[in-house]
N, C-alpha and C. Protein backbone atom coordinates (compact mmCIF):
# COMPACT_ATOMS: atom_id res chain seq x y z
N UNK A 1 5.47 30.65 -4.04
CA UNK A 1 4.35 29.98 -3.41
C UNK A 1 4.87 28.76 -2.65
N UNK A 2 4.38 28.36 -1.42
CA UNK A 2 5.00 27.22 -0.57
C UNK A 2 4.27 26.13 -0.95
N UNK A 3 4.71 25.45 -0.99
CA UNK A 3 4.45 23.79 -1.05
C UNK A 3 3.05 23.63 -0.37
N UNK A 4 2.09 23.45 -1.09
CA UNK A 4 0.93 22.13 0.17
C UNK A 4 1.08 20.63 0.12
N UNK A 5 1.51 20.14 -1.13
CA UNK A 5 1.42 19.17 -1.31
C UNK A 5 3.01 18.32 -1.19
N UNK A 6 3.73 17.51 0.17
CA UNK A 6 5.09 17.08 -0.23
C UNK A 6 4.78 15.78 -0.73
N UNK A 7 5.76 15.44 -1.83
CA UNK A 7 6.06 14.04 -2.59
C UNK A 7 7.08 13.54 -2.44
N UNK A 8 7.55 12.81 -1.56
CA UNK A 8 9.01 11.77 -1.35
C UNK A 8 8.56 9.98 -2.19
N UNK A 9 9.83 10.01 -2.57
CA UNK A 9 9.99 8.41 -2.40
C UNK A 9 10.94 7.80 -1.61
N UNK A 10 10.12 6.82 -1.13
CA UNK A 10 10.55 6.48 0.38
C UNK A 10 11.54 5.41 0.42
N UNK A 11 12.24 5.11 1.00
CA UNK A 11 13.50 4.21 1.35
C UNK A 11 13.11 2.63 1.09
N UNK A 12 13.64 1.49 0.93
CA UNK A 12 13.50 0.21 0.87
C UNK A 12 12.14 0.17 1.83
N UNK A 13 11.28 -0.74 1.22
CA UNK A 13 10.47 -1.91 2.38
C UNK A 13 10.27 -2.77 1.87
N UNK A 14 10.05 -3.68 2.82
CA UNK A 14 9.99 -5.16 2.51
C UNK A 14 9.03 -5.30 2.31
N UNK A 15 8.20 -6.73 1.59
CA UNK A 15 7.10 -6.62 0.50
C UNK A 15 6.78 -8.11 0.62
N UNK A 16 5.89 -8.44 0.75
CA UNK A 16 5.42 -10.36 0.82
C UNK A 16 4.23 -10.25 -0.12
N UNK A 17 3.93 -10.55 -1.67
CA UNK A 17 2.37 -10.97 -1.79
C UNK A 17 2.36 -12.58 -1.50
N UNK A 18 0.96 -12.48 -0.71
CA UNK A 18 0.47 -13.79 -0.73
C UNK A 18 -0.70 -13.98 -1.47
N UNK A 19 -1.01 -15.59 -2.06
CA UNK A 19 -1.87 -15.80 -2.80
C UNK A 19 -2.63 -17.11 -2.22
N UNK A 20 -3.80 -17.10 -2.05
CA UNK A 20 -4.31 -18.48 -1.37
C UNK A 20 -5.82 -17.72 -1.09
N UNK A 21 -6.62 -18.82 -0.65
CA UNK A 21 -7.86 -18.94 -0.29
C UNK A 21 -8.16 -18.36 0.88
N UNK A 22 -8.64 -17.08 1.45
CA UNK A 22 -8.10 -16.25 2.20
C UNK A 22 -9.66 -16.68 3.50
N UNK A 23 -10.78 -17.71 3.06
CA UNK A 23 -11.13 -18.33 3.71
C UNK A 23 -10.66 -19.23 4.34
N UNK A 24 -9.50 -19.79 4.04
CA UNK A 24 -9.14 -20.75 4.56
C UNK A 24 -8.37 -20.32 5.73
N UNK A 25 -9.15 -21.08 6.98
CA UNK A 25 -8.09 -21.22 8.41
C UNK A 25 -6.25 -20.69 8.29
N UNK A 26 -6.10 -22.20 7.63
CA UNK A 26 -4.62 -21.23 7.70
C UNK A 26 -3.92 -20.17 6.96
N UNK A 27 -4.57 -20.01 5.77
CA UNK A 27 -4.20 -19.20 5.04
C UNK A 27 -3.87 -17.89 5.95
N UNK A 28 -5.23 -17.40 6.28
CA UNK A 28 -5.38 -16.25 7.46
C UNK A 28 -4.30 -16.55 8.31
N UNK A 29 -4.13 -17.76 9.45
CA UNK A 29 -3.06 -18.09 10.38
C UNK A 29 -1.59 -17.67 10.07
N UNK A 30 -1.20 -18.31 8.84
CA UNK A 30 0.15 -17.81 8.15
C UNK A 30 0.59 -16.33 8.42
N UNK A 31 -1.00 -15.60 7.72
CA UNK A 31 -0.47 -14.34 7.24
C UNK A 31 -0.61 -13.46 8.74
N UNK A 32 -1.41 -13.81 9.69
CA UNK A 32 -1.10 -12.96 11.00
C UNK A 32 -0.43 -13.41 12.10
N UNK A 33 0.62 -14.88 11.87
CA UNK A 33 1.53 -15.02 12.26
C UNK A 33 2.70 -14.56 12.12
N UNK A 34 2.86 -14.32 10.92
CA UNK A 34 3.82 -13.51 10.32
C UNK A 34 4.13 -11.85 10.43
N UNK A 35 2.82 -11.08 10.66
CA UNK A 35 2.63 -9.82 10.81
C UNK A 35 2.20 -9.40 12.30
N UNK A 36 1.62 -10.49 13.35
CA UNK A 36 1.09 -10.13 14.64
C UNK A 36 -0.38 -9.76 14.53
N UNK A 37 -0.85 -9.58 13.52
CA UNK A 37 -1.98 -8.73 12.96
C UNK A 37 -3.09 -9.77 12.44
N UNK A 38 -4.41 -9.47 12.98
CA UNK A 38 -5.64 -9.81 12.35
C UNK A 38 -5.82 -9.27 10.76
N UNK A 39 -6.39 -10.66 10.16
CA UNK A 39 -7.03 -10.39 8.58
C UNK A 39 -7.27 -8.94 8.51
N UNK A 40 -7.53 -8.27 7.54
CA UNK A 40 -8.02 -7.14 7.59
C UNK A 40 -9.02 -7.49 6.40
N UNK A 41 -10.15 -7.15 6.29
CA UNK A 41 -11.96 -6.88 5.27
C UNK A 41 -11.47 -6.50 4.22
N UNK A 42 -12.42 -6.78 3.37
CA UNK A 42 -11.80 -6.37 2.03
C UNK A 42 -11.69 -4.51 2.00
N UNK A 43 -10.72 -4.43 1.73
CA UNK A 43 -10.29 -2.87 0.84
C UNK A 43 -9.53 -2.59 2.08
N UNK A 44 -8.97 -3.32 3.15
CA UNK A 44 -8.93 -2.57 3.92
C UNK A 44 -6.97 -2.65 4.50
N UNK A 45 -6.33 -2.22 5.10
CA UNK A 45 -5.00 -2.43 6.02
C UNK A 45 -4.44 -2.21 6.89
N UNK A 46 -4.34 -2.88 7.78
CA UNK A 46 -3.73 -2.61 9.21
C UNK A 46 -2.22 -2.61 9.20
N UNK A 47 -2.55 -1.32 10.12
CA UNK A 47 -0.60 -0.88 9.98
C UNK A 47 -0.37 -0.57 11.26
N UNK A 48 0.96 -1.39 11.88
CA UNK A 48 1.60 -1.12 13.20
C UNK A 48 3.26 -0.99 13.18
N UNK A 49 3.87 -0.44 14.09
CA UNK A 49 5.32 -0.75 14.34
C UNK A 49 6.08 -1.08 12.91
N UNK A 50 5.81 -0.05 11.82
CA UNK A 50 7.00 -0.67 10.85
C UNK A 50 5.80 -1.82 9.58
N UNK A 51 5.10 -2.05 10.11
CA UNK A 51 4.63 -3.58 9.32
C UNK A 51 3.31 -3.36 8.89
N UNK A 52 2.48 -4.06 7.95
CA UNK A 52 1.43 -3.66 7.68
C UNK A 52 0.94 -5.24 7.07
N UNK A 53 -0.41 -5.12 7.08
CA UNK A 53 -1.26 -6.52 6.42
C UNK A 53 -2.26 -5.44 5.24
N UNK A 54 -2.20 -5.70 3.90
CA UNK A 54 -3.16 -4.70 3.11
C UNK A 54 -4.07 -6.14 2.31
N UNK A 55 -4.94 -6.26 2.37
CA UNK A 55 -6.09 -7.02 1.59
C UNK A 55 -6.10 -6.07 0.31
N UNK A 56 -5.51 -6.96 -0.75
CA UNK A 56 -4.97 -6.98 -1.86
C UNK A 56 -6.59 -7.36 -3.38
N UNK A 57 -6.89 -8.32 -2.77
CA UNK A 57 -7.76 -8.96 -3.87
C UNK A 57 -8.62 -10.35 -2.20
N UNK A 58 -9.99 -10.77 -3.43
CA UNK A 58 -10.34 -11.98 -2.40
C UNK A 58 -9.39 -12.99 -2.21
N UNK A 59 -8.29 -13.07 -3.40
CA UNK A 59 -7.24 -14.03 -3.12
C UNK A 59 -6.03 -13.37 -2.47
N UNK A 60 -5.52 -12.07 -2.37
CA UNK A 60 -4.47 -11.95 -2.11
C UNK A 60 -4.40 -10.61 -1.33
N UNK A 61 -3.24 -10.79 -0.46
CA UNK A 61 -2.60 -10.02 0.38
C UNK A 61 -1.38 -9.27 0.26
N UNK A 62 -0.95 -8.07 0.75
CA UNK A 62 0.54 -7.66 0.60
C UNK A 62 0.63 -7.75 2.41
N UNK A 63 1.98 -7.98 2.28
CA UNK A 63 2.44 -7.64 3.74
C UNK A 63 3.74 -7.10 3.76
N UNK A 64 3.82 -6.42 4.42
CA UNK A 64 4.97 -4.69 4.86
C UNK A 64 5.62 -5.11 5.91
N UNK A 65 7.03 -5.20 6.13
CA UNK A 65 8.04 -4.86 6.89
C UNK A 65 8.56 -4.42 6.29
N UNK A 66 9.86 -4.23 7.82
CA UNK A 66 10.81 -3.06 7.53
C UNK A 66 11.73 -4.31 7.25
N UNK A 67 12.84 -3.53 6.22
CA UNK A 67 13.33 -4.68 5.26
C UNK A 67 14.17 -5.71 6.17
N UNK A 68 14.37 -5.29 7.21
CA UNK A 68 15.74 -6.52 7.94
C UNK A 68 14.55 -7.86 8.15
N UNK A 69 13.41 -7.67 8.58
CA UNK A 69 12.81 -8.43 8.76
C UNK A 69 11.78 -9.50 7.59
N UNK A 70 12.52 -9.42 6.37
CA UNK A 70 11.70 -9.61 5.11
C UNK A 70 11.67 -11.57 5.59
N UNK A 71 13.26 -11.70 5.43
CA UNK A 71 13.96 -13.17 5.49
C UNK A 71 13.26 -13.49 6.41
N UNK A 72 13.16 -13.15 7.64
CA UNK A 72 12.61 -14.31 9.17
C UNK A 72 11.27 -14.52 9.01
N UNK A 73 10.69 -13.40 8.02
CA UNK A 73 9.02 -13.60 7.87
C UNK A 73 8.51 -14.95 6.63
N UNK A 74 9.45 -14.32 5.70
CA UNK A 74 9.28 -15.69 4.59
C UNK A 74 9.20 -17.00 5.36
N UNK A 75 10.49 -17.37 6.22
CA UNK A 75 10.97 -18.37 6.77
C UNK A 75 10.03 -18.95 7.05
N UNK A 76 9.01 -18.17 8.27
CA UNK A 76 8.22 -18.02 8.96
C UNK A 76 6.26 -18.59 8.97
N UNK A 77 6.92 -17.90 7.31
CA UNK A 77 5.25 -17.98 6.61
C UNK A 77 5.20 -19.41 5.82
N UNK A 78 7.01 -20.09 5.10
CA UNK A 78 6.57 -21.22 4.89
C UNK A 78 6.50 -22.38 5.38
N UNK A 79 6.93 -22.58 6.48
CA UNK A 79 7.12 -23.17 7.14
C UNK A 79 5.83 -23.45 7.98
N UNK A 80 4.83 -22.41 8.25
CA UNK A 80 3.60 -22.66 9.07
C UNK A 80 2.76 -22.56 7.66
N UNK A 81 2.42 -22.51 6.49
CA UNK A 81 2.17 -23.37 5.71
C UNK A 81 1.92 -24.62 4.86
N UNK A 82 2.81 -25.35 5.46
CA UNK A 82 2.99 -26.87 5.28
C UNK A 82 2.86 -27.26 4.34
N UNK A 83 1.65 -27.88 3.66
CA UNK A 83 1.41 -28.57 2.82
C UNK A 83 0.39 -28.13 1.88
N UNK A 84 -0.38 -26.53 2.68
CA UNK A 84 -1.22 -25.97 2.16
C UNK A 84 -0.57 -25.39 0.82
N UNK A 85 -1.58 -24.95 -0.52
CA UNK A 85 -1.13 -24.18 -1.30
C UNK A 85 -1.35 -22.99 -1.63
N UNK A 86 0.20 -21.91 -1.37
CA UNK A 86 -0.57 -20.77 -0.80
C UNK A 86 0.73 -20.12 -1.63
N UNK A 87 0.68 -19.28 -2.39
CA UNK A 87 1.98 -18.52 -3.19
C UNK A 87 2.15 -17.42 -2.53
N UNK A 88 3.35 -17.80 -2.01
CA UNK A 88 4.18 -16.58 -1.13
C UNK A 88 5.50 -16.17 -1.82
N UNK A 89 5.65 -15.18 -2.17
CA UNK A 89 6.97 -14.01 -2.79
C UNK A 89 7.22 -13.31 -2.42
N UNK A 90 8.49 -13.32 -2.27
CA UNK A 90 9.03 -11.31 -2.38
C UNK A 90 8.57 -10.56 -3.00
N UNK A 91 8.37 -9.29 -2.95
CA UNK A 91 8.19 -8.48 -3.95
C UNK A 91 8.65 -7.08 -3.61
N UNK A 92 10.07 -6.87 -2.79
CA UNK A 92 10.35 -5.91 -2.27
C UNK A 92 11.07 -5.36 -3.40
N UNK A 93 11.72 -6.11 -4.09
CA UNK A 93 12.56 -5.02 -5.14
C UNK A 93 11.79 -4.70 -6.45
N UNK A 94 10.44 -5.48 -6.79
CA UNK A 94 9.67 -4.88 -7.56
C UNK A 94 8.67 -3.70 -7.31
N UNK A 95 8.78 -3.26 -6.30
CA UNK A 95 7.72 -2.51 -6.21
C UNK A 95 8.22 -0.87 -5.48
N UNK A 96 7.71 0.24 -5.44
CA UNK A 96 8.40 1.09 -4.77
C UNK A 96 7.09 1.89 -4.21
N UNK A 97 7.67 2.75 -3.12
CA UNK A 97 7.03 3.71 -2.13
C UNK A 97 6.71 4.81 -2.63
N UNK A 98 5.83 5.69 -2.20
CA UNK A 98 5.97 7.35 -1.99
C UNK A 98 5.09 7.54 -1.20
N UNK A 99 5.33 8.27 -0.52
CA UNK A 99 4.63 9.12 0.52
C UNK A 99 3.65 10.88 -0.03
N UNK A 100 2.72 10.77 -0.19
CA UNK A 100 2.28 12.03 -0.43
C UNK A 100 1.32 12.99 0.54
N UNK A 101 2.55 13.65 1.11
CA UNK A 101 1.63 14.13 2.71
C UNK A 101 1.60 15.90 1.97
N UNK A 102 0.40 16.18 2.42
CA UNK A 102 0.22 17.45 3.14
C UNK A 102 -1.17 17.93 3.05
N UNK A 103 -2.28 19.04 3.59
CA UNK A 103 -3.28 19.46 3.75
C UNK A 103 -4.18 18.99 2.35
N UNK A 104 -3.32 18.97 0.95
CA UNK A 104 -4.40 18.42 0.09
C UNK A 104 -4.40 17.13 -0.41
N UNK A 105 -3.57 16.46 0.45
CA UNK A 105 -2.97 15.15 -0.07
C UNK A 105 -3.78 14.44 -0.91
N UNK A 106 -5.03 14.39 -0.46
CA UNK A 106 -6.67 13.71 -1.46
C UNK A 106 -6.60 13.93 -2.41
N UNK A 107 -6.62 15.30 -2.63
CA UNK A 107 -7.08 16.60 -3.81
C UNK A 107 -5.88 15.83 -5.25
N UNK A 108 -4.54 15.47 -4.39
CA UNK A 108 -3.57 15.83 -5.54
C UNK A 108 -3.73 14.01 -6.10
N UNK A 109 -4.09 13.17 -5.21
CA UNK A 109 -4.53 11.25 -5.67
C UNK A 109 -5.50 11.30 -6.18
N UNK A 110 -6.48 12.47 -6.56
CA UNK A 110 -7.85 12.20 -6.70
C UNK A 110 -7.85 12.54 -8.30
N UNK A 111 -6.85 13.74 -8.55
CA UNK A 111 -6.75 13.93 -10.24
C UNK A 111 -5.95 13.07 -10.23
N UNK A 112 -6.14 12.01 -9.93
CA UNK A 112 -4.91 10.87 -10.99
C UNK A 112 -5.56 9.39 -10.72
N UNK A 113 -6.64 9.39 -9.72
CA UNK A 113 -6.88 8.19 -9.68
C UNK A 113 -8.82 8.19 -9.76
N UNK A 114 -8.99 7.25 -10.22
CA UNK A 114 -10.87 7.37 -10.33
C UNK A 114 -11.40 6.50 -9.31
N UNK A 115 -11.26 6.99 -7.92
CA UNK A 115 -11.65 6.93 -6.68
C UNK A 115 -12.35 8.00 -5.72
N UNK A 116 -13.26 7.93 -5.13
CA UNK A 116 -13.77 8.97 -4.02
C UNK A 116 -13.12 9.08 -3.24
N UNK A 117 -12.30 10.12 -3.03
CA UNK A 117 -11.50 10.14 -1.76
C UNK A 117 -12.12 11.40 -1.01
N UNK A 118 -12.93 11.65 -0.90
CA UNK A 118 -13.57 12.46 0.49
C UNK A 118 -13.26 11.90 1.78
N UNK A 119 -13.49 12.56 2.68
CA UNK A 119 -13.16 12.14 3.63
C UNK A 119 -14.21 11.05 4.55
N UNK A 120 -15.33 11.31 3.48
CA UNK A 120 -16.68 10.55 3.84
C UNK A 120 -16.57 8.89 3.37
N UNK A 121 -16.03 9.06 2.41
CA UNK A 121 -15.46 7.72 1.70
C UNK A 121 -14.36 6.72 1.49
N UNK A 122 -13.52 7.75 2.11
CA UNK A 122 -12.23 7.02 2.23
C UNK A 122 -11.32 7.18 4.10
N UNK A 123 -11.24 6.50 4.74
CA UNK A 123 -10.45 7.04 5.61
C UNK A 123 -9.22 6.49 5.91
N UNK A 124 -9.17 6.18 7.07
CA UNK A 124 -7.66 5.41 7.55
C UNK A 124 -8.22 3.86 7.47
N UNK A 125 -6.69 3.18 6.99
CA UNK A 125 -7.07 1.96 7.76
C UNK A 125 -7.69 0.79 6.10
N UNK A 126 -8.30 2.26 4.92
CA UNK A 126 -8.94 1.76 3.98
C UNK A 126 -7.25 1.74 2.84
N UNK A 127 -7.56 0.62 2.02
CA UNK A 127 -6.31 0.91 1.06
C UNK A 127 -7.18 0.53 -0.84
N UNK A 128 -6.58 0.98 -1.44
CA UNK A 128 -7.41 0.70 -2.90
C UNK A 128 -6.65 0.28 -3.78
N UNK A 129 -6.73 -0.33 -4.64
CA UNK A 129 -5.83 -0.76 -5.62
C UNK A 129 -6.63 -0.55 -6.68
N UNK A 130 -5.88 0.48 -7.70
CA UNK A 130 -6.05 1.20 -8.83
C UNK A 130 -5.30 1.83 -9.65
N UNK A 131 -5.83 2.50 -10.43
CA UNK A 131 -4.63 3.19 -11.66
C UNK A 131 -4.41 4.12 -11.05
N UNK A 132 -3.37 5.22 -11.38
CA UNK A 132 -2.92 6.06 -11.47
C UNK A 132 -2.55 7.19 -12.68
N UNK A 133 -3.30 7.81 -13.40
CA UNK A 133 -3.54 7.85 -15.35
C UNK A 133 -3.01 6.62 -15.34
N UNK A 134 -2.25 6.17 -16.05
CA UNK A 134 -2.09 5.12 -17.37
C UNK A 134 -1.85 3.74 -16.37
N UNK A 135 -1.34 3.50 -15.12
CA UNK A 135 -0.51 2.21 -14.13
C UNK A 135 -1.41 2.01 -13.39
N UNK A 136 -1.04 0.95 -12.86
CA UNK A 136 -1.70 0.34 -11.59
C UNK A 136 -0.82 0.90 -10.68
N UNK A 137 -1.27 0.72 -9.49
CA UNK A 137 -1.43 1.48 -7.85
C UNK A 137 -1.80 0.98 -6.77
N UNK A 138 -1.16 1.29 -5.94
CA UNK A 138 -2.41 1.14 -4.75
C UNK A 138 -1.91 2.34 -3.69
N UNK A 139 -2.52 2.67 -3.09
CA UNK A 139 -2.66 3.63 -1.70
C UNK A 139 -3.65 3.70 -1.06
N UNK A 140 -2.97 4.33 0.54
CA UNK A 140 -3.45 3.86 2.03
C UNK A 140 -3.29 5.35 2.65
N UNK A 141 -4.30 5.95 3.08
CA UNK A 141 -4.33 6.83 4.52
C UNK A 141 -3.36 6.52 5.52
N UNK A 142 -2.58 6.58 5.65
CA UNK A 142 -1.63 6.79 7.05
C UNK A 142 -2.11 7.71 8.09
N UNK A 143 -2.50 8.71 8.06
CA UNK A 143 -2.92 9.83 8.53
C UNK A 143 -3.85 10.81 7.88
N UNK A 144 -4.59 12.15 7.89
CA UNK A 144 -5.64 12.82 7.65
C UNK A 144 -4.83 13.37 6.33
N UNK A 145 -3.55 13.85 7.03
CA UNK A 145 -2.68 14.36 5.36
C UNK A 145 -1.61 13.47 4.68
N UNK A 146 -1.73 12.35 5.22
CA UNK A 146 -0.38 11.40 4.62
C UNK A 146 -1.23 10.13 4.21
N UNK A 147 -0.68 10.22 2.78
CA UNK A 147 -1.03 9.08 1.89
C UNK A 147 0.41 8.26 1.69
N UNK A 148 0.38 6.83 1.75
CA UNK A 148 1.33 6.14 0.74
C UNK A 148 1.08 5.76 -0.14
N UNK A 149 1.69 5.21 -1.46
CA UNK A 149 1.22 4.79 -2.31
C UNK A 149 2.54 3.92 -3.03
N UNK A 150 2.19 2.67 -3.40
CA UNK A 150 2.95 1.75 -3.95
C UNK A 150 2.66 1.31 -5.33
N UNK A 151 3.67 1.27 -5.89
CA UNK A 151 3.58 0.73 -7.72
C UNK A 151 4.73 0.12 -8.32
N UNK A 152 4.75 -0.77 -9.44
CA UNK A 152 5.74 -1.54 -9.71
C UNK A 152 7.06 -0.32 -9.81
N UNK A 153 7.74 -0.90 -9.39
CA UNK A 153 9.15 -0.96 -9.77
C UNK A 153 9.70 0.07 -11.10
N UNK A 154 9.44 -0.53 -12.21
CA UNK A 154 9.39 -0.39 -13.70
C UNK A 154 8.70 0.92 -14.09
N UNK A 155 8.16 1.54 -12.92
CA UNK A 155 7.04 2.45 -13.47
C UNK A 155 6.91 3.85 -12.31
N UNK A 156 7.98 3.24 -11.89
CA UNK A 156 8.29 4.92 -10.45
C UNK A 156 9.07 5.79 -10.87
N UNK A 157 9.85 6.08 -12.07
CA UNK A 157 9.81 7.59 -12.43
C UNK A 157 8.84 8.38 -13.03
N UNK A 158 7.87 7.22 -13.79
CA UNK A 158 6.72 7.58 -13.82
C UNK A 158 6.23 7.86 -13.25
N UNK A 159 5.31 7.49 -12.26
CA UNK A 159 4.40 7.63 -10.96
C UNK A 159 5.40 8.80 -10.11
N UNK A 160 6.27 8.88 -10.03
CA UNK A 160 7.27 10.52 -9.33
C UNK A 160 6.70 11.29 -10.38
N UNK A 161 6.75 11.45 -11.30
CA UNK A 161 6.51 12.52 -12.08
C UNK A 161 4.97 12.83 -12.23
N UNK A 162 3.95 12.06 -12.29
CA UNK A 162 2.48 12.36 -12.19
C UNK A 162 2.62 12.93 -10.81
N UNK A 163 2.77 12.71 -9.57
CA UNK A 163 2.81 12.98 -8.47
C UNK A 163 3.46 14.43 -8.04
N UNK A 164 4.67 14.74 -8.70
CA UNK A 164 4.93 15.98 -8.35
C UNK A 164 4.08 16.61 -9.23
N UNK A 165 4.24 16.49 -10.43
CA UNK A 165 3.03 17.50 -11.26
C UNK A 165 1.26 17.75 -10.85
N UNK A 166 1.28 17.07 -9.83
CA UNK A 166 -0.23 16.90 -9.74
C UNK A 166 -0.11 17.74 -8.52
N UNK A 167 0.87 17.41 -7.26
CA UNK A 167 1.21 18.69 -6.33
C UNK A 167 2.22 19.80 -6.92
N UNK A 168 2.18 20.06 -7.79
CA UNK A 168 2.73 21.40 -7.94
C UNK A 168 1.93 22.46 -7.43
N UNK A 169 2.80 23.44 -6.47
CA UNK A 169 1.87 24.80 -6.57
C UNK A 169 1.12 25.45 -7.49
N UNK A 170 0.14 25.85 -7.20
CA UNK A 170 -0.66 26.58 -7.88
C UNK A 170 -1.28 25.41 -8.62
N UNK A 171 -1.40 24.07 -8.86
CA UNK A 171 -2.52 23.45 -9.25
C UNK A 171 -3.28 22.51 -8.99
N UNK A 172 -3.13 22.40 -7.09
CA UNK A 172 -3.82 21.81 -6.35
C UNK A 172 -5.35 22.50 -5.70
N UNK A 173 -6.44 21.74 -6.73
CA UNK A 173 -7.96 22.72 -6.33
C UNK A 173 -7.86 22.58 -4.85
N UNK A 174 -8.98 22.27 -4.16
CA UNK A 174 -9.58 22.60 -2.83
C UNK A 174 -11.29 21.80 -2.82
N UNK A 175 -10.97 20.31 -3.15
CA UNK A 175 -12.24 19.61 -3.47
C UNK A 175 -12.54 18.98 -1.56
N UNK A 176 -12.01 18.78 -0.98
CA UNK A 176 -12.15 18.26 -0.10
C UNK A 176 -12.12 18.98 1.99
């Protein structure tokens, strides 16, 4: 039986959470100086060229480059920060990737996470932060069949292994 569902884990990316008052003028300024990119609404993430802004929590943000560019962004972000108090970190080596693309991509995040992912409810552009059975999570629509999904570090042979077992042939339904 052929594959519907592929599961990679994906190569280094670079990783910024920020923490601050996401009303606040600069808070916002920092973080789409740093990315080129407007705030994004709650639940939501804008992704361009390599980089991404994901609205994390009312306090917090992740932000995505590609890793050469981790250093010039930090630099970047504290420096047009000033005096404000706003907790900015790395978090590229705690956290890891996977990509889960293909025709049921929903079907195979949906037995593992307690989210609506129809296509009515979830689309591009939207990102969620949630479990995965037993971990925390988060994943983003890239495309109609490509999901990413990010989770600590500590917990991605785990999260590989729910993920291929959940796309294995023959036990991906047809909910969507």
């Amino acid at each position: 039986m052929s594959e519907i569902v592929h599961v990679e884990k994906l190569g280094r990316r670079g990783m910024i959470s920020m923490k601050g008052d996401l009303a606040e003028k600069l808070v916002a300024a920092v973080a789409e100086a740093a990315t080129g990119m407007a705030l994004p609404g709650p639940r939501e993430i804008m992704l361009e060229d390599g980089r991404g802004l994901a609205w994390m929590a009312p306090d917090e943000l992740l932000l995505l480059f590609p890793e050469e560019e981790v250093e010039q962004a930090l630099t970047k972000m504290e420096s047009s920060a000033g005096d404000q108090h706003i907790l900015i970190a790395e978090v590229s080596d705690a956290r890891t990737i996977f990509a889960v693309e293909g025709a049921r991509a929903r079907e195979v995040l949906a037995k593992l996470a307690p989210v609506d992912l129809s296509p009515e409810a979830f689309g591009q552009r939207q990102i969620r932060r949630t479990r995965l059975a037993q971990v925390a999570a988060a994943f983003w629509l890239v495309s109609e069949t490509r999901f990413e999904v990010v989770c600590f570090r500590s917990v991605e042979d785990y999260v590989e292994g729910l993920l291929r077992l959940s796309a294995a042939p023959g036990t991906v339904p047809e909910f969507f």
